[in-house]
Protein backbone atom coordinates (compact mmCIF):
# COMPACT_ATOMS: atom_id res chain seq x y z
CA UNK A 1 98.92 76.49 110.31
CA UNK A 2 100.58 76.22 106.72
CA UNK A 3 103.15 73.99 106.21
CA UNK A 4 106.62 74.74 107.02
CA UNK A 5 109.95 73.42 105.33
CA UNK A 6 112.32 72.91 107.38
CA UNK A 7 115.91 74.20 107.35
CA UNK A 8 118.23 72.39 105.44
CA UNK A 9 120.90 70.54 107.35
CA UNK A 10 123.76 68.68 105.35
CA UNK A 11 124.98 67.03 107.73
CA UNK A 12 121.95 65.21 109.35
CA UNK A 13 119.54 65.72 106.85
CA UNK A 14 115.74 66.39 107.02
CA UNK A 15 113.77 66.06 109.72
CA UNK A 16 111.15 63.39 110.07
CA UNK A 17 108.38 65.45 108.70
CA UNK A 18 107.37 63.10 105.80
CA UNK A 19 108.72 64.88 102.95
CA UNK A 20 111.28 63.71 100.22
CA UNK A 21 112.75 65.70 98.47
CA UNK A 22 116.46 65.74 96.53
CA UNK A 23 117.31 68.86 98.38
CA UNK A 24 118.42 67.40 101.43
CA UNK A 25 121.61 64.95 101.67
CA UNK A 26 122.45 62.65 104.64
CA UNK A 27 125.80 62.09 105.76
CA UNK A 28 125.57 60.91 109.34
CA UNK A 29 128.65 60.93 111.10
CA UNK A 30 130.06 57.65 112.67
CA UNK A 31 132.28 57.97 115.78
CA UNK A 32 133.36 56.44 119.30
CA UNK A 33 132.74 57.34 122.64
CA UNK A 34 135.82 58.58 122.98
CA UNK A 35 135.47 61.29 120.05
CA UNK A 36 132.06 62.50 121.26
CA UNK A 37 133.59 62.67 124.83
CA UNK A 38 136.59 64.83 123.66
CA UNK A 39 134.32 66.85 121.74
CA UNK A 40 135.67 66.23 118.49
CA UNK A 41 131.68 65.79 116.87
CA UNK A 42 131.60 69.86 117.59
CA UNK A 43 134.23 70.31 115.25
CA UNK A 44 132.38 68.33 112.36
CA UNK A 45 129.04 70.03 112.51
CA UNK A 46 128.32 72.46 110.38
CA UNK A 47 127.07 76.36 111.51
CA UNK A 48 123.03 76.40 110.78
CA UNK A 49 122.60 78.53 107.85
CA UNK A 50 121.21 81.71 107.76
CA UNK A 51 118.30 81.92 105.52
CA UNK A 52 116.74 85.21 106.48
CA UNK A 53 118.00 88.66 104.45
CA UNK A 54 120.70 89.29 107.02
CA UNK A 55 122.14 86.75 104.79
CA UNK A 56 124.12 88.86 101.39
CA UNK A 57 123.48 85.79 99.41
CA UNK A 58 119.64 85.20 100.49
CA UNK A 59 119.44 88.83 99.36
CA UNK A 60 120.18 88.12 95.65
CA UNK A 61 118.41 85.23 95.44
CA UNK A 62 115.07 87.12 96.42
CA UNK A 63 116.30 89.59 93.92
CA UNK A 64 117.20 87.15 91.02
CA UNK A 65 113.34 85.67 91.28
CA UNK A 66 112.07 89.12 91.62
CA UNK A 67 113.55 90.02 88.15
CA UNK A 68 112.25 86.44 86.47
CA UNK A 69 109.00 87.22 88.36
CA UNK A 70 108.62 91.06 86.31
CA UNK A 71 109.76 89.28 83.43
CA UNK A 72 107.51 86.79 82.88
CA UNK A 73 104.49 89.15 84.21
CA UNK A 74 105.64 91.54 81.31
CA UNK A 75 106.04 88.81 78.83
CA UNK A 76 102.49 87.36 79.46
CA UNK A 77 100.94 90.80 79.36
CA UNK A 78 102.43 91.50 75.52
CA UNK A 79 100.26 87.97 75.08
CA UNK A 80 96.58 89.06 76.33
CA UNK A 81 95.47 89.67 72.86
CA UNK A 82 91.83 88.49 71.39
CA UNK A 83 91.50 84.84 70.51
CA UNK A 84 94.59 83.76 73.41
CA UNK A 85 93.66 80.79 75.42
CA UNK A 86 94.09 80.58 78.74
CA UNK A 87 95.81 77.17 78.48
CA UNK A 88 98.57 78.53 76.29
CA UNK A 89 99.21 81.66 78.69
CA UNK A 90 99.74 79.68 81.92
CA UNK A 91 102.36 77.36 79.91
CA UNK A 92 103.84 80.46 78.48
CA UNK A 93 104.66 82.38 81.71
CA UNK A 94 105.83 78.53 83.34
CA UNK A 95 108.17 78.52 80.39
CA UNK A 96 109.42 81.75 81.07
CA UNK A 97 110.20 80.97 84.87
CA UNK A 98 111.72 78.01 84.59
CA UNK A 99 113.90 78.66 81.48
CA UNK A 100 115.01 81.77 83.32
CA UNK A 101 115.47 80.45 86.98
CA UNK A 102 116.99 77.11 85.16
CA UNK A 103 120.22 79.53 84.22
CA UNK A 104 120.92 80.64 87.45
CA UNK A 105 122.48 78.60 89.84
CA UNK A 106 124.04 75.46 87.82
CA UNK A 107 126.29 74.92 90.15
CA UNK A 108 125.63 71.50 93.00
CA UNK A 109 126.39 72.40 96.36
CA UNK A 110 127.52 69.46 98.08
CA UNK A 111 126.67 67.77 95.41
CA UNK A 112 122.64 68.57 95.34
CA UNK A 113 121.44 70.46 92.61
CA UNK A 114 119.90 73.86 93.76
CA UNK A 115 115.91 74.19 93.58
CA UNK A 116 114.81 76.85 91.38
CA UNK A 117 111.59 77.36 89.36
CA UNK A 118 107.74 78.26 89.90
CA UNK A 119 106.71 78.86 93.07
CA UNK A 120 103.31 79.54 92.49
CA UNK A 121 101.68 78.16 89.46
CA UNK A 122 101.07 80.97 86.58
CA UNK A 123 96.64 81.68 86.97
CA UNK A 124 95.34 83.58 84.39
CA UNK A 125 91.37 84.78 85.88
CA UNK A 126 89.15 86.63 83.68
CA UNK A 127 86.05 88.73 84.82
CA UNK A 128 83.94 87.34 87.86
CA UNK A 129 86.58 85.09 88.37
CA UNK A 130 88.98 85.97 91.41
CA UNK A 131 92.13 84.09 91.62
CA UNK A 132 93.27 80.69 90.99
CA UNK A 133 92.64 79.54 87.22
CA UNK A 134 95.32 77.32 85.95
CA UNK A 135 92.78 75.02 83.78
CA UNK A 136 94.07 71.62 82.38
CA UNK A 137 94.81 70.64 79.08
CA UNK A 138 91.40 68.42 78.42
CA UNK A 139 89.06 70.93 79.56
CA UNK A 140 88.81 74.07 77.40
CA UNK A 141 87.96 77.80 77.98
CA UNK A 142 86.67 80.50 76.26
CA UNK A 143 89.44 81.96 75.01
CA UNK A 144 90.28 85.89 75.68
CA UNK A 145 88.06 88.54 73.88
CA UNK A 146 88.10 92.35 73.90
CA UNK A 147 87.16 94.26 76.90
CA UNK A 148 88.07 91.23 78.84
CA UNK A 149 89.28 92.10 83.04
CA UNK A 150 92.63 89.33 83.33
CA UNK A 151 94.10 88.89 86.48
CA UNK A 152 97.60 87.27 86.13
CA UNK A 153 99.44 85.72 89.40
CA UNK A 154 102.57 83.89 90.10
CA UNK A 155 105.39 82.84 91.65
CA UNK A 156 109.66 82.39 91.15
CA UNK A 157 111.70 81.08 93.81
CA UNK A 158 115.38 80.35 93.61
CA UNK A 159 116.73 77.93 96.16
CA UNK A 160 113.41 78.28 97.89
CA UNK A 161 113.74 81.97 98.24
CA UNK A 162 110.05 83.50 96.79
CA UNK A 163 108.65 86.58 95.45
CA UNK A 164 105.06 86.76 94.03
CA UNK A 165 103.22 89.59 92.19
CA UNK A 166 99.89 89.44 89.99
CA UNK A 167 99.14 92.09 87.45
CA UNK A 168 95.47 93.03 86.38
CA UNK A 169 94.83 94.15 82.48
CA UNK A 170 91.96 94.70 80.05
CA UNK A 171 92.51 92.82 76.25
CA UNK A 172 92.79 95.32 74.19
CA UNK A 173 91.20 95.34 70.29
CA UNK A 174 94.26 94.80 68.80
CA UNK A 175 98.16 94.68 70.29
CA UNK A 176 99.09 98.07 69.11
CA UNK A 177 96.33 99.86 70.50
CA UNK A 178 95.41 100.43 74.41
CA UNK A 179 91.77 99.25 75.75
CA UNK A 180 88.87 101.44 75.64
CA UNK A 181 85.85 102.13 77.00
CA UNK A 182 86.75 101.55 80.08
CA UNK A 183 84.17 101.99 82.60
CA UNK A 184 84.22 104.38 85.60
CA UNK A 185 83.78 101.46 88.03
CA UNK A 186 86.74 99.24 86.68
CA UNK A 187 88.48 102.66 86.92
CA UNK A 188 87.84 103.22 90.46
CA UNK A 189 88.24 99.34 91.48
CA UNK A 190 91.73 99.46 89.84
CA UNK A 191 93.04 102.35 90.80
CA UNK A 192 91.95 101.38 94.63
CA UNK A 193 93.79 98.56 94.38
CA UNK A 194 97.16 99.19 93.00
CA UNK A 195 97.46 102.02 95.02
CA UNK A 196 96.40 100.14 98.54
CA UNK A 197 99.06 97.89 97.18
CA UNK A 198 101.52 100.97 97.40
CA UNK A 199 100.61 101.80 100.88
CA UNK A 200 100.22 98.54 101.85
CA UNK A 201 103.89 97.63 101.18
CA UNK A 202 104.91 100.77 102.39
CA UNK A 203 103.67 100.66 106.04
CA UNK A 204 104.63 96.80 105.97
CA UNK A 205 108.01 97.99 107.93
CA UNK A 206 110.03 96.92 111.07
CA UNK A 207 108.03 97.74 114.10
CA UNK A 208 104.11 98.19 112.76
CA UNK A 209 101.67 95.49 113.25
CA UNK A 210 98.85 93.75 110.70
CA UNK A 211 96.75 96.01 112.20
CA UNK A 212 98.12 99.18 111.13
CA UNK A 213 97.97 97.96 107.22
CA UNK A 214 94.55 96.43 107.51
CA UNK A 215 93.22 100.28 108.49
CA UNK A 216 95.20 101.82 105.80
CA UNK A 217 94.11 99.17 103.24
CA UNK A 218 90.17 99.61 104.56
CA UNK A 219 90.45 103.68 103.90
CA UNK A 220 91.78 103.27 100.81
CA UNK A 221 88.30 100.91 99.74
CA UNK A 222 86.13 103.35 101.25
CA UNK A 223 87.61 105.97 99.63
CA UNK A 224 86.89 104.60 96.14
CA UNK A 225 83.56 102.95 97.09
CA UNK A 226 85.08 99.91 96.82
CA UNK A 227 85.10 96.85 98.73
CA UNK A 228 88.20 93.94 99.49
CA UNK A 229 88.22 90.57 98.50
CA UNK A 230 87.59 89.21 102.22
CA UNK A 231 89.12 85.66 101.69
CA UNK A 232 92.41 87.43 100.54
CA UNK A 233 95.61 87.87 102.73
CA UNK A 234 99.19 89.18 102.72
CA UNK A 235 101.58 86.66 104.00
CA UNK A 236 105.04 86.65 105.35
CA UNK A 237 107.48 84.35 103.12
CA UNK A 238 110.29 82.39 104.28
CA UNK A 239 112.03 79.34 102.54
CA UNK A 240 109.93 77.33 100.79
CA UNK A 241 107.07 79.02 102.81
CA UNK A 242 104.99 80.39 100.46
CA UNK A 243 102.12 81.54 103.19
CA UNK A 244 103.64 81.87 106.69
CA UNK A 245 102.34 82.69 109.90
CA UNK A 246 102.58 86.32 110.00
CA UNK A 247 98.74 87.21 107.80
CA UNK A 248 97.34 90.87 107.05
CA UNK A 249 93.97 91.02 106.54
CA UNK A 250 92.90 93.47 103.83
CA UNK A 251 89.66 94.15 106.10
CA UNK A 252 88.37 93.50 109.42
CA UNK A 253 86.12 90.87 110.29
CA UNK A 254 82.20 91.83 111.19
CA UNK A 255 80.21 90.19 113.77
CA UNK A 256 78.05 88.40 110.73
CA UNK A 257 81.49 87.65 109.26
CA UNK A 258 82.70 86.12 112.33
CA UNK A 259 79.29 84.51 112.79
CA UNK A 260 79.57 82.75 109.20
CA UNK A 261 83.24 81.03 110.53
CA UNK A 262 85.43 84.20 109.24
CA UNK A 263 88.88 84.56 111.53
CA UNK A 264 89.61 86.91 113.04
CA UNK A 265 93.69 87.68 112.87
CA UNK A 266 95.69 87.80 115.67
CA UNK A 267 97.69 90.83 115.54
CA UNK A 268 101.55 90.46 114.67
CA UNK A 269 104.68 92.66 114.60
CA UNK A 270 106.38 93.07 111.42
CA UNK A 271 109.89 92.79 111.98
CA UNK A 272 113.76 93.81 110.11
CA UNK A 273 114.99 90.93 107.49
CA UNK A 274 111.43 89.12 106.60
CA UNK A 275 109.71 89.42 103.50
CA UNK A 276 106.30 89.73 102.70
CA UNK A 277 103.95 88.94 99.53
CA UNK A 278 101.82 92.44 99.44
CA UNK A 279 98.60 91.18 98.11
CA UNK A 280 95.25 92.89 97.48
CA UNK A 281 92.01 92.04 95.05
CA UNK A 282 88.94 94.64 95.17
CA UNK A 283 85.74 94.80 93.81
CA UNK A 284 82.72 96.54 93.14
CA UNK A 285 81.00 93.87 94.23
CA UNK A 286 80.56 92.63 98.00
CA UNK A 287 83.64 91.21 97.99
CA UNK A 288 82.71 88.10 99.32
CA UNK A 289 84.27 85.44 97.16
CA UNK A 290 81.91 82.43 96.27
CA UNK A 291 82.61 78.78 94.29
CA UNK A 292 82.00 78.27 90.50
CA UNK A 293 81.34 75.37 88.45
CA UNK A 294 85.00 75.80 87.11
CA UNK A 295 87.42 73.03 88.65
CA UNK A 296 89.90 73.36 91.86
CA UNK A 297 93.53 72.54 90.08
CA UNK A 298 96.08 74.45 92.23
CA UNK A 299 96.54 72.46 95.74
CA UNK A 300 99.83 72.43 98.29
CA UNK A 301 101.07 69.36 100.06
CA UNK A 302 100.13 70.02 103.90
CA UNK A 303 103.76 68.34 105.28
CA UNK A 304 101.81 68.00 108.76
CA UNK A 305 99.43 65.55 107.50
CA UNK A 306 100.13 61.73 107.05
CA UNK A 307 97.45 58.98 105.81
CA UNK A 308 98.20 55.40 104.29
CA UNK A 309 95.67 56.02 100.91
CA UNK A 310 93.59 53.53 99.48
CA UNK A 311 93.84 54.48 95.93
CA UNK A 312 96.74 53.61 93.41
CA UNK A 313 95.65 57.22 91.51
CA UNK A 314 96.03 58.75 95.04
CA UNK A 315 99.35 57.13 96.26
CA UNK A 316 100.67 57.53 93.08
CA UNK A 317 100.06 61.46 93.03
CA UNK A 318 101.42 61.99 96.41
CA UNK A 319 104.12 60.22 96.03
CA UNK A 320 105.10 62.82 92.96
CA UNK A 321 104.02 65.80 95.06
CA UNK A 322 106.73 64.41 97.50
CA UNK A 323 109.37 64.20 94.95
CA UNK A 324 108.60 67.26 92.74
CA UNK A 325 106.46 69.92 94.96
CA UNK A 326 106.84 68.86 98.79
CA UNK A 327 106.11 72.37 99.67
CA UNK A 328 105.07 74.60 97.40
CA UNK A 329 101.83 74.92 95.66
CA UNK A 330 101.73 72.91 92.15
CA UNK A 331 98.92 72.57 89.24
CA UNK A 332 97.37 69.31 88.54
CA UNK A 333 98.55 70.73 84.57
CA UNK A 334 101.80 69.66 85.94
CA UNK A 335 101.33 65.46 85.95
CA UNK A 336 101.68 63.79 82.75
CA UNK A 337 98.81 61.47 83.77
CA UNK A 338 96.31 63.93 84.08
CA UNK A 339 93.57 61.82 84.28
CA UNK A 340 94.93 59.69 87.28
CA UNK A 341 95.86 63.13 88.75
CA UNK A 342 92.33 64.25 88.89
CA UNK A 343 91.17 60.30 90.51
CA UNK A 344 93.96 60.34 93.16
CA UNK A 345 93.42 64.14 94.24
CA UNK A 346 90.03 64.32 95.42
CA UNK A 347 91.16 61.42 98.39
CA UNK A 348 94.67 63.50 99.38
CA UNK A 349 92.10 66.62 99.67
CA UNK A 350 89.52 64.27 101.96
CA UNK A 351 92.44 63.46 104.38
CA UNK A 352 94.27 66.52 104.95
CA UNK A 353 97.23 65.42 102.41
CA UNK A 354 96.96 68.66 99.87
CA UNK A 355 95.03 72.09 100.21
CA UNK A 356 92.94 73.21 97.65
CA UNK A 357 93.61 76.75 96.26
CA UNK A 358 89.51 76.93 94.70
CA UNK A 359 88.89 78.63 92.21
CA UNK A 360 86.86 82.20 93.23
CA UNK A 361 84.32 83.79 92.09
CA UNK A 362 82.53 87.36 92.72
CA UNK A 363 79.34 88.47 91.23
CA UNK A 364 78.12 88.28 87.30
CA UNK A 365 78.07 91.86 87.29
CA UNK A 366 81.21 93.10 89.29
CA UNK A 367 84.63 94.20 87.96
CA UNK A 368 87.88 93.07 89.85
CA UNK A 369 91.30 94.13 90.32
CA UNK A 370 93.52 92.11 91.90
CA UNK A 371 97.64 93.56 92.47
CA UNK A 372 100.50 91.95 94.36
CA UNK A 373 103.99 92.54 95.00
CA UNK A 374 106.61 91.07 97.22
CA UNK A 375 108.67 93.26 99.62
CA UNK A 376 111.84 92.93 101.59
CA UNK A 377 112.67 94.29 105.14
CA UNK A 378 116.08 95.38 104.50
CA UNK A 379 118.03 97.65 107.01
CA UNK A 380 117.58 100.66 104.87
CA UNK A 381 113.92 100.23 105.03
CA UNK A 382 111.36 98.45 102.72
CA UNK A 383 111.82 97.22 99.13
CA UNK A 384 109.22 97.00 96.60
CA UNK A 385 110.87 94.28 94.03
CA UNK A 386 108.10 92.40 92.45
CA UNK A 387 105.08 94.51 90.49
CA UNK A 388 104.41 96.06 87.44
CA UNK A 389 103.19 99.69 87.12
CA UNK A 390 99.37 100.07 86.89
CA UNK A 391 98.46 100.18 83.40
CA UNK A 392 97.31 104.38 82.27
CA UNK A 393 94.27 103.91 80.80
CA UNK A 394 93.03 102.65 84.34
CA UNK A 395 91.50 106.31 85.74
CA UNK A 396 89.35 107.29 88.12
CA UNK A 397 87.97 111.21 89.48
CA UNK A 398 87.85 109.68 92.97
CA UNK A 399 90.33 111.25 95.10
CA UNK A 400 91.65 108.90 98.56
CA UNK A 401 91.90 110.70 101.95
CA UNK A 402 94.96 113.47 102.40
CA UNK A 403 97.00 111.06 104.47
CA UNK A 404 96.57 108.01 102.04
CA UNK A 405 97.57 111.14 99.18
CA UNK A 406 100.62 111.95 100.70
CA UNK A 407 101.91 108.77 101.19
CA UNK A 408 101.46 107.97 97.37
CA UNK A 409 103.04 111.83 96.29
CA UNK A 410 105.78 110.01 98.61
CA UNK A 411 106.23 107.31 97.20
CA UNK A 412 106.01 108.39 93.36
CA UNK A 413 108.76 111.05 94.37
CA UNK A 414 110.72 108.25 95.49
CA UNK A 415 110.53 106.05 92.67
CA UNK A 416 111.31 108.76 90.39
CA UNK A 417 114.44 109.55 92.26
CA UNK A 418 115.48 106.07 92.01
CA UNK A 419 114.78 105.80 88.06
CA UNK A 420 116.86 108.81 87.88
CA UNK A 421 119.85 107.77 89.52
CA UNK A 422 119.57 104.39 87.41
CA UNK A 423 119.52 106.79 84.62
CA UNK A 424 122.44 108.44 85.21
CA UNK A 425 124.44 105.48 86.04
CA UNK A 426 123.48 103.70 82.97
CA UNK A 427 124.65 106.80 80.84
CA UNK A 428 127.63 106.58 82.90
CA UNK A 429 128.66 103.36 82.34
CA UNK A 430 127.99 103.58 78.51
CA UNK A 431 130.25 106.77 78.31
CA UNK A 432 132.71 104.67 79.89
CA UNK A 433 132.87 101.87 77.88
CA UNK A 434 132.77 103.70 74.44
């Protein structure tokens, strides 16, 4: 099970879960007997807060990341240009994020500063490689050429409240000119993805199961001879829960899958006011994601898991984990000791203290896509708010099945209607004010 942060409580503070973190604040009550007998304590506790969307204010907050979240995805896009290292893009979109997210939200409340920032460190994968590059400053990469498949992912949260999305791209010759030369199979493998993406979050609604969006997300694949990352899954999000306990699976398991330690999901309801992280990587490939020689930086403290370390590199790491990412996932390119970081991380890893988000791999030859978005259960239905549109020069002749077609006529028709009415309230408001 991924860890879990708790609920905040004010007045009694954290539970004993082994994390520190300046979020919480502890102001225990002291009283008599005769107080707690009169029932005077019930009039000092606070009401639990509400930290699901039913909640206005958790609302905006999803929505205020969402917007950093585009922003930085578009901003890092403009920089995927020949001869731009990897290295510099990952700081660039962490820049973005937390400048942005470190304008919102000034304010204390009672007195604690408000947590806001990355929630998912900024991985910038080219070709064979999946997911999960953030590379550190000592060890350098071959910086972007022409032709190049990047995969961008990350993560904004404001007060703990996340949304995701990852963005694939080809480097084109030059910044003013689109990529060409595409070939027919990164064609197909993008198009499949971005739009099992689309029907993906739009059958992720109150009432349907994993189930449901695992067979929608499997005809899409076959229908562009395509096949899903296996190792990939859409998770439900809560506070300072990047990967909860709700999972889609973008395919189902085989007997030889099963047989080789793949899980089989247990099937799950979605349900009104939860949020979900939408995410899907395909490839021409097999799909079946495999290690590199390129090094494991991205990890998450696992809050379940205690250990007294032997190491001063490893007690010294944790105990910054604790203080700076007690529950979301961080980048060793983070520490200023870098070195020590890499010494101390390889003993949290051996005892449970951090998971490892490896670095994947699919075949030499195969061209990958990888799309995500973040969506929002809301009472008039679901909410696409993190993603970028699929870049045009991404084509394919393939054509999905009519059901899968009519959902996507569906949903273009919608977003259209909704740019135009943004249109026409923008013009409004400008005739307005002049």
């Amino acid at each position: 099970m991924p860890p879990k942060r708790a609920i905040p409580c004010y007045t009694c503070g954290p539970p004993n879960d082994g994390t520190e973190s300046p979020f919480y604040q502890c102001n225990l009550l002291s009283m008599s007997d005769d107080e707690s007998s009169t029932g005077s304590v019930e009039e000092n506790v606070e009401v639990e807060e509400t930290t699901d969307l039913s909640n206005s204010d958790v609302c905006t907050k999803y929505q205020e990341a969402s917007k950093i979240v585009n922003l930085a995805l578009t901003g890092l896009i403009s920089q995927c240009i020949p001869g731009a290292k990897i290295l510099d893009l990952c700081n660039f979109g962490t820049t973005i994020i937390n400048t942005q997210a470190g304008k919102l939200y000034q304010k204390k409340v009672k007195g604690v500063a408000v947590e806001r920032g990355v929630a998912f460190p900024v991985c910038v994968s080219v070709n064979d490689v999946i997911c999960n590059l953030s590379p550190l400053g000592s060890e350098e990469l071959e910086p972007l050429k022409a032709g190049d498949i990047v995969k961008i992912d990350l993560g904004c949260h404001i007060d703990g409240y996340i949304s995701v999305a990852a963005h694939t791209l080809i480097v084109p010759e030059s910044p003013d000119s689109p990529p060409t030369s595409i070939s027919d199979e990164m064609g197909n493998v993008a198009v499949a993805a971005y739009n099992a993406m689309l029907v993906a979050a739009a059958s992720i609604k109150a009432g349907a199961t994993n189930k449901q969006v695992t067979d929608i997300v499997t005809k899409v694949a076959n229908s562009y001879g395509v096949n899903s990352i296996f190792s990939v899954r859409m998770h439900q999000m809560k506070r300072f829960v990047i990967d909860g306990v709700k999972e889609v699976a973008l395919r189902h398991p085989t007997a030889d899958d099963l047989e080789a330690g793949e899980q089989k999901l247990d099937e799950c309801t979605f349900e009104q006011a939860e949020v979900y992280a939408v995410d899907v990587a395909m490839s021409t490939g097999d799909g079946k994601p495999r290690p590199g020689v390129l090094r494991t930086t991205v990890f998450k403290r696992n809050v379940e898991a205690n250990y007294k370390l032997k190491m001063k590199n490893s007690r010294s790491l944790l105990a910054q984990v604790d203080k700076k990412f007690p529950t979301l996932p961080f980048t060793l390119a983070h520490f200023e000791d870098e070195r020590g970081a890499k010494m101390g991380v390889t003993e949290c890893v051996s005892h449970g203290l951090l998971t490892p988000y490896p670095v994947l791999h699919e075949q030499k030859d195969a061209n990958v896509a990888h799309f995500k978005c973040t969506v929002l259960l809301l009472p008039s239905g679901t909410a696409r708010v993190t993603g970028l549109d699929m870049p045009e020069y991404f084509k394919t002749d393939k054509k999905p099945e009519e059901d899968i077609q009519q959902m996507l006529d569906d949903i273009a028709a919608a977003a259209a209607k909704k740019a135009k009415k943004k249109a026409a309230k923008k013009k409004k408001k400008k005739a307005a004010s002049s």
